[in-house]
N, C-alpha and C. Protein backbone atom coordinates (compact mmCIF):
# COMPACT_ATOMS: atom_id res chain seq x y z
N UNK A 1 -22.81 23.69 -69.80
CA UNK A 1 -23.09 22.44 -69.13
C UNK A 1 -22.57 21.30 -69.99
N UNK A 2 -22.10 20.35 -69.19
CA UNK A 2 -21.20 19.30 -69.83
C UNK A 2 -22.49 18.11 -69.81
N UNK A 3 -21.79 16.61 -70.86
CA UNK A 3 -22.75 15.71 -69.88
C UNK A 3 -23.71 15.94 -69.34
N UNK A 4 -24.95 15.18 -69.52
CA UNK A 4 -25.83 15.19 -68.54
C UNK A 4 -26.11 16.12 -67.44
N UNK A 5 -25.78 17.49 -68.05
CA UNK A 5 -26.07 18.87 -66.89
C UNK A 5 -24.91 19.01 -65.88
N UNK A 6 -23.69 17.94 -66.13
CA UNK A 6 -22.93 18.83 -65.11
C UNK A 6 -22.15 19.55 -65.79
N UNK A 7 -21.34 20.25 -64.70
CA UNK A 7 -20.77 21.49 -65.44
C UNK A 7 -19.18 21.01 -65.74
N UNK A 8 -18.28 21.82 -66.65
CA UNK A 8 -17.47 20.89 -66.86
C UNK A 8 -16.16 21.53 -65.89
N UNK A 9 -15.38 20.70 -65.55
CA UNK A 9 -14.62 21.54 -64.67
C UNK A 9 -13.44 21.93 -65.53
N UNK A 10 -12.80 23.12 -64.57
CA UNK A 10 -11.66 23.74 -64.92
C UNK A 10 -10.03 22.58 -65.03
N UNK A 11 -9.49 23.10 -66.16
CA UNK A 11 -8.39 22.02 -66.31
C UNK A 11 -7.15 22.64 -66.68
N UNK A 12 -6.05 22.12 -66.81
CA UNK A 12 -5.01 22.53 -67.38
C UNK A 12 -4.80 22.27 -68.91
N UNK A 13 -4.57 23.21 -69.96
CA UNK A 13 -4.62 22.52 -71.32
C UNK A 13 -3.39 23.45 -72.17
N UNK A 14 -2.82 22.69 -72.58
CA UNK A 14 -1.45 22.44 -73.44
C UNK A 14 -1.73 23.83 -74.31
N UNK A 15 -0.95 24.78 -74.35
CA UNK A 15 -1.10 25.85 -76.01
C UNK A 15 -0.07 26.00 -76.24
N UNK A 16 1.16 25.87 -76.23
CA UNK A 16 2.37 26.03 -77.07
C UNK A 16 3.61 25.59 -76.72
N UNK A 17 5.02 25.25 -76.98
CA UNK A 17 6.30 25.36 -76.55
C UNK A 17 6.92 26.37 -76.11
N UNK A 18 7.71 25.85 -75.59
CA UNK A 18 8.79 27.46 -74.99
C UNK A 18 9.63 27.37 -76.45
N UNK A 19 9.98 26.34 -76.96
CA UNK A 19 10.66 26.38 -77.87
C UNK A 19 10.15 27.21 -79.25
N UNK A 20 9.16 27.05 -79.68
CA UNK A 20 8.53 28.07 -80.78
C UNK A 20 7.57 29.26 -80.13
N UNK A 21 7.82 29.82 -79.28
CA UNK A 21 7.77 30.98 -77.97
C UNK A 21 8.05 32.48 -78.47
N UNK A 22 7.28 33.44 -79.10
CA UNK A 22 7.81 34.43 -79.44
C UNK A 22 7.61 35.43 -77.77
N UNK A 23 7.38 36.37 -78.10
CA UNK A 23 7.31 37.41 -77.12
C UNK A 23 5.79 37.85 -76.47
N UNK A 24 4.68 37.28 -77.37
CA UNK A 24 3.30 37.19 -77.31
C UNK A 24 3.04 36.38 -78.56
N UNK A 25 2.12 35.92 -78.28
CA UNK A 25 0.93 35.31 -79.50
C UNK A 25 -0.32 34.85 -78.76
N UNK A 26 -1.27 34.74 -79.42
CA UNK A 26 -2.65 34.14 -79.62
C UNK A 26 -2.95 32.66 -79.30
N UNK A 27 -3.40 32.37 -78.37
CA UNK A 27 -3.80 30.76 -78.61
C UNK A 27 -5.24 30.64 -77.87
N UNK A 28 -5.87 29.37 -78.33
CA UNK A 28 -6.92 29.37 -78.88
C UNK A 28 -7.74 27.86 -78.28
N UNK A 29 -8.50 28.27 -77.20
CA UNK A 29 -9.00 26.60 -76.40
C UNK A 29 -10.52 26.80 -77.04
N UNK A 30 -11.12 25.59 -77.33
CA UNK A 30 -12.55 25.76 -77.35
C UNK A 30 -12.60 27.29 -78.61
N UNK A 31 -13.85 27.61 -77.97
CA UNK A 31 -14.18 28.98 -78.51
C UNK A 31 -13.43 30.14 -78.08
N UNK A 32 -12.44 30.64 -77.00
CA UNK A 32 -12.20 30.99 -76.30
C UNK A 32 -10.70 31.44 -76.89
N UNK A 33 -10.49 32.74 -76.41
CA UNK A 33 -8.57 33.13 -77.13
C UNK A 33 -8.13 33.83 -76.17
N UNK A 34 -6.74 33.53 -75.68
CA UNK A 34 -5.74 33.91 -74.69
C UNK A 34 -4.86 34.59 -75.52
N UNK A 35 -4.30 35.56 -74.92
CA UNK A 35 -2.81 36.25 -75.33
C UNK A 35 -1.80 35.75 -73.78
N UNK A 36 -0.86 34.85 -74.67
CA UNK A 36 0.00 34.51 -73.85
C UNK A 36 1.30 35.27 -73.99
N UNK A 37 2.14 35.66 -73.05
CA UNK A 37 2.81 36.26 -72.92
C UNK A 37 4.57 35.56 -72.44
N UNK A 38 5.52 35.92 -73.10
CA UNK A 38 6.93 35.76 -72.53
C UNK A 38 7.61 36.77 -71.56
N UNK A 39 7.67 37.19 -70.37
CA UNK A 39 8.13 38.31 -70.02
C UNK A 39 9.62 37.68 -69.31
N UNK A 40 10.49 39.04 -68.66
CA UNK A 40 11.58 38.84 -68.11
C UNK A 40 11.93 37.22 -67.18
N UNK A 41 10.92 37.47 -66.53
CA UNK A 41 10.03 36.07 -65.21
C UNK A 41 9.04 35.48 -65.27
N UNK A 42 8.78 34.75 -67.08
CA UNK A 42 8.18 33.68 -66.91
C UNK A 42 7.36 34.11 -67.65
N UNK A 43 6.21 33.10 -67.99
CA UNK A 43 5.10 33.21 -68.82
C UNK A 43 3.84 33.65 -68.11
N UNK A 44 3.23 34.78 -68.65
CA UNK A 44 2.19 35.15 -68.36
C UNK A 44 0.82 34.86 -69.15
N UNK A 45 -0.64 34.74 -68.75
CA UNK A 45 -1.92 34.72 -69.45
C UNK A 45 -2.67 35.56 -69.35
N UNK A 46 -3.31 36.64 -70.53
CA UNK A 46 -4.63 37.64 -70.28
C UNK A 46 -5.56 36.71 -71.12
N UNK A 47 -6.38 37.70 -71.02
CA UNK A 47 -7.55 37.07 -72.35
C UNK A 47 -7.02 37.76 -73.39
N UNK A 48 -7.60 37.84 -74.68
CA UNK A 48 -6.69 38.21 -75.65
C UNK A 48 -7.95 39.57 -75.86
N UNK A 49 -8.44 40.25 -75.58
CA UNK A 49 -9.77 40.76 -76.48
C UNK A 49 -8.91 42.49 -75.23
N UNK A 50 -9.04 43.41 -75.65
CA UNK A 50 -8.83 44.85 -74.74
C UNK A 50 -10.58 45.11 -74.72
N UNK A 51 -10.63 45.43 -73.14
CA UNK A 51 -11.74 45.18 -72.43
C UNK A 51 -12.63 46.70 -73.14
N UNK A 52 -11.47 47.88 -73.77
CA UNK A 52 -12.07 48.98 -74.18
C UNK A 52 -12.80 48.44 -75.54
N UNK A 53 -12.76 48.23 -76.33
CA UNK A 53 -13.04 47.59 -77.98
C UNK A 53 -12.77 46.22 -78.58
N UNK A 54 -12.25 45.75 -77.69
CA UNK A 54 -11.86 44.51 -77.93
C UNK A 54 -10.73 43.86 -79.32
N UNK A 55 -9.70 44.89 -78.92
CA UNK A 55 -8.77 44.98 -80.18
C UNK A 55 -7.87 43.56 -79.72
N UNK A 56 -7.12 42.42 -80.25
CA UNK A 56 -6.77 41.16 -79.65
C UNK A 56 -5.11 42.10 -78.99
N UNK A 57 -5.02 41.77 -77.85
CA UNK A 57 -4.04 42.41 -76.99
C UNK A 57 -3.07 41.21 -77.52
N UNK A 58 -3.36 40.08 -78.17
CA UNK A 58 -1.67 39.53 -78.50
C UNK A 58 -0.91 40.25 -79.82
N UNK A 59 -1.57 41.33 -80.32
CA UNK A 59 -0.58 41.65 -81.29
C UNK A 59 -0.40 43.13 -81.21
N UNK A 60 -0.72 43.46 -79.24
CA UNK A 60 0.09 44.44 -79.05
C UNK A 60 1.21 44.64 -78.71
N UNK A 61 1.62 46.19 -78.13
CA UNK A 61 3.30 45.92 -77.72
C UNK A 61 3.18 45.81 -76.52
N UNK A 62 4.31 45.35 -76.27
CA UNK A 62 4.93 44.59 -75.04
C UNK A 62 5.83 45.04 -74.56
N UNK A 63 5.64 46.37 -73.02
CA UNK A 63 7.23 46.54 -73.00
C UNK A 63 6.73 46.87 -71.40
N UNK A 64 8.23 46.06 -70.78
CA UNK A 64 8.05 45.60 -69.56
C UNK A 64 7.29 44.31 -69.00
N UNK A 65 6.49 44.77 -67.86
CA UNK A 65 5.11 44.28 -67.47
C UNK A 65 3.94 44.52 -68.33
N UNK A 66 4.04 45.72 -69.17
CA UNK A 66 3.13 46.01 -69.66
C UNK A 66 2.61 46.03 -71.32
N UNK A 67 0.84 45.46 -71.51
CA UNK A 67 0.81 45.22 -73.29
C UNK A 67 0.19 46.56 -73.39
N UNK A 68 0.16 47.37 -74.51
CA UNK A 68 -0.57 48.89 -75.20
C UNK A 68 -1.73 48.19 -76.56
N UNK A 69 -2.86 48.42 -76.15
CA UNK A 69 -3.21 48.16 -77.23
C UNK A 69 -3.31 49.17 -78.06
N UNK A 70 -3.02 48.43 -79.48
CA UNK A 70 -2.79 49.56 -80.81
C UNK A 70 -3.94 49.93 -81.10
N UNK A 71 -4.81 49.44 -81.10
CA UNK A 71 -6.21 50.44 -80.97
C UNK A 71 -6.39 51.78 -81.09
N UNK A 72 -6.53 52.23 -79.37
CA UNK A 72 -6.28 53.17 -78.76
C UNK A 72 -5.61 53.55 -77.71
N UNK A 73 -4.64 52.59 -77.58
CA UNK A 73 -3.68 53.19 -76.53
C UNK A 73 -3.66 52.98 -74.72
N UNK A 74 -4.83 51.82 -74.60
CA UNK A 74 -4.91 51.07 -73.08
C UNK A 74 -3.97 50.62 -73.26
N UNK A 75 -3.26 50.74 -71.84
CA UNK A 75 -2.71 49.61 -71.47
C UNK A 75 -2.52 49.07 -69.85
N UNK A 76 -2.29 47.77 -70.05
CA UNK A 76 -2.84 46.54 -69.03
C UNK A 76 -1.86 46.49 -68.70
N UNK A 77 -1.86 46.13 -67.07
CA UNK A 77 -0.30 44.91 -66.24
C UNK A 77 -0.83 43.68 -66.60
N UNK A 78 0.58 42.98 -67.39
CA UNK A 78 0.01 41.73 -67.99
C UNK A 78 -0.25 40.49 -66.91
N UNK A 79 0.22 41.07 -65.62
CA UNK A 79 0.50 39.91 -64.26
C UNK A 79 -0.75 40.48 -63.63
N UNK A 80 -0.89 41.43 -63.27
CA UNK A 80 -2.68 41.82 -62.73
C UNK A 80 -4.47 41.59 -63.21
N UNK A 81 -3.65 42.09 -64.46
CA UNK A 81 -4.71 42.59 -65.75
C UNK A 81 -5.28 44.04 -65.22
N UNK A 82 -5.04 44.76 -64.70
CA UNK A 82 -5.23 46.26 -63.87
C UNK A 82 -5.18 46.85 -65.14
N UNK A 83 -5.84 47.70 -65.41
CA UNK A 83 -5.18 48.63 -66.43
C UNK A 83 -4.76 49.96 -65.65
N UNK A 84 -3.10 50.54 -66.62
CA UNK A 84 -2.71 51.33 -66.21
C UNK A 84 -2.92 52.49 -67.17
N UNK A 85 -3.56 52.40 -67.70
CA UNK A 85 -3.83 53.83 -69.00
C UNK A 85 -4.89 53.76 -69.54
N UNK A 86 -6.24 54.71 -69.25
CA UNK A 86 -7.30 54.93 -70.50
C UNK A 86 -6.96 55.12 -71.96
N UNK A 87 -7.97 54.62 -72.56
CA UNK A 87 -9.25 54.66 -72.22
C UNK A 87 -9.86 53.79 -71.72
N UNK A 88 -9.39 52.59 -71.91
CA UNK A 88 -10.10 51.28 -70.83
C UNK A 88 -10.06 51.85 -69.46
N UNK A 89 -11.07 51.12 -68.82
CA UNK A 89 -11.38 51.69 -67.69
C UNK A 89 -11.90 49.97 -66.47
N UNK A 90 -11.91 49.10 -67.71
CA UNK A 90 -12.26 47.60 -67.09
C UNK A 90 -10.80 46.99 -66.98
N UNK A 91 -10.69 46.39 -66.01
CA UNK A 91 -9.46 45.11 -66.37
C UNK A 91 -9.51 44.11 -66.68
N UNK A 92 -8.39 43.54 -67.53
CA UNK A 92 -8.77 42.19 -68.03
C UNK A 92 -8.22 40.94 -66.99
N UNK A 93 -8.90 39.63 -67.68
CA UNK A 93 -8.72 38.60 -67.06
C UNK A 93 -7.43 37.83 -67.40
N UNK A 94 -7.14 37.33 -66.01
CA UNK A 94 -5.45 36.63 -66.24
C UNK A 94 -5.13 35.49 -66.08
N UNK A 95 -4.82 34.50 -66.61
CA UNK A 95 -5.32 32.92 -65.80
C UNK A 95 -4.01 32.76 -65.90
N UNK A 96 -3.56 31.36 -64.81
CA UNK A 96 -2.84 30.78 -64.18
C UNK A 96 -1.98 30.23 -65.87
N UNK A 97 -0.44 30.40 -65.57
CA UNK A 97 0.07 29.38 -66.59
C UNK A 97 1.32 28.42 -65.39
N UNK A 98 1.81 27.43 -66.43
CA UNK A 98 2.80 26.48 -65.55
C UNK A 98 3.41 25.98 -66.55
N UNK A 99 4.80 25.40 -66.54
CA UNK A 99 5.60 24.89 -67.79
C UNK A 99 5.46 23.87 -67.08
N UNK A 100 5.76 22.40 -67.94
CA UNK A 100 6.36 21.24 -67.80
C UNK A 100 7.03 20.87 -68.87
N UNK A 101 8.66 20.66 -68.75
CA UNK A 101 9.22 20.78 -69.46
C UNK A 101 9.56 21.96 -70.51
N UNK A 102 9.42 21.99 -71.86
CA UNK A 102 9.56 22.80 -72.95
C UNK A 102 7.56 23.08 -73.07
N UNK A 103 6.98 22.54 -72.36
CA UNK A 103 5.37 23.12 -72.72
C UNK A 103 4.84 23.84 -71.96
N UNK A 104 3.89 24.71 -72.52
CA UNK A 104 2.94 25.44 -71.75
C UNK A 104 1.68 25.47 -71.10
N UNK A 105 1.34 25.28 -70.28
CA UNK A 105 -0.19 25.33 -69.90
C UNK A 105 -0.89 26.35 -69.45
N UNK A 106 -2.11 26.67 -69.58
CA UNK A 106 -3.14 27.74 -69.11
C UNK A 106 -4.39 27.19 -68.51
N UNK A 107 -4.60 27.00 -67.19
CA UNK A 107 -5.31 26.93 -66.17
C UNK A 107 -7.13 27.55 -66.89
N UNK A 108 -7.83 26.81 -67.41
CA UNK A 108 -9.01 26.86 -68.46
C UNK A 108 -10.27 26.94 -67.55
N UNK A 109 -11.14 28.11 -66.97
CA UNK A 109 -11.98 27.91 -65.95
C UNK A 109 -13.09 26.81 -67.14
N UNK A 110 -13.75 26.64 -66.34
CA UNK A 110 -15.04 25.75 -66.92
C UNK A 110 -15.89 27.30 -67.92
N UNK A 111 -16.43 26.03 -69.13
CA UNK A 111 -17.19 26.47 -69.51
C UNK A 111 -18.65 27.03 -69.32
């Protein structure tokens, strides 16, 4: 709850350049951590945590559509969040991204 009990709403908020843009990394709103993604068609958003153990899925591999976490070996459609391989058995969450210009944004539900 924001203010005076209301709640705060969902926004768009800035986490990186295309220009210093690797292939995945970590970024970081509030309390809260995204694994953002570079794929063939555009930038993608999960949460960063693998829903099996919560190993951070941005410093897994990346090949295709799809991240593996080094963990144990889930792996997620980074455009669904479906998982396509146990041992996870939950899917993760995927939020909205949009460029303007050379920046990135990730679509931030309310706290």
């Amino acid at each position: 709850m924001g203010l005076l009990g209301k709640k705060k709403k969902p926004e768009w908020v800035r986490v990186a350049s295309v220009d210093d843009f690797h292939r995945s990394t970590m970024v970081k709103v509030g309390k809260h951590e995204y694994a953002l993604y570079k794929l063939d068609d555009g930038f993608f958003c999960t949460q960063n945590s693998c829903s099996h153990e919560y190993s951070p899925l941005s410093e897994g591999i990346v090949m295709g559509d799809e991240v593996f976490c080094e963990k144990h070996g889930s792996r997620f459609n980074i455009k669904s969040g479906r998982v396509v391989n146990l041992p996870a058995t939950e899917d993760i969450k995927t939020f909205d991204v949009k460029l303007e210009g050379s920046d990135i944004f990730i679509f931030v539900p309310p706290a």
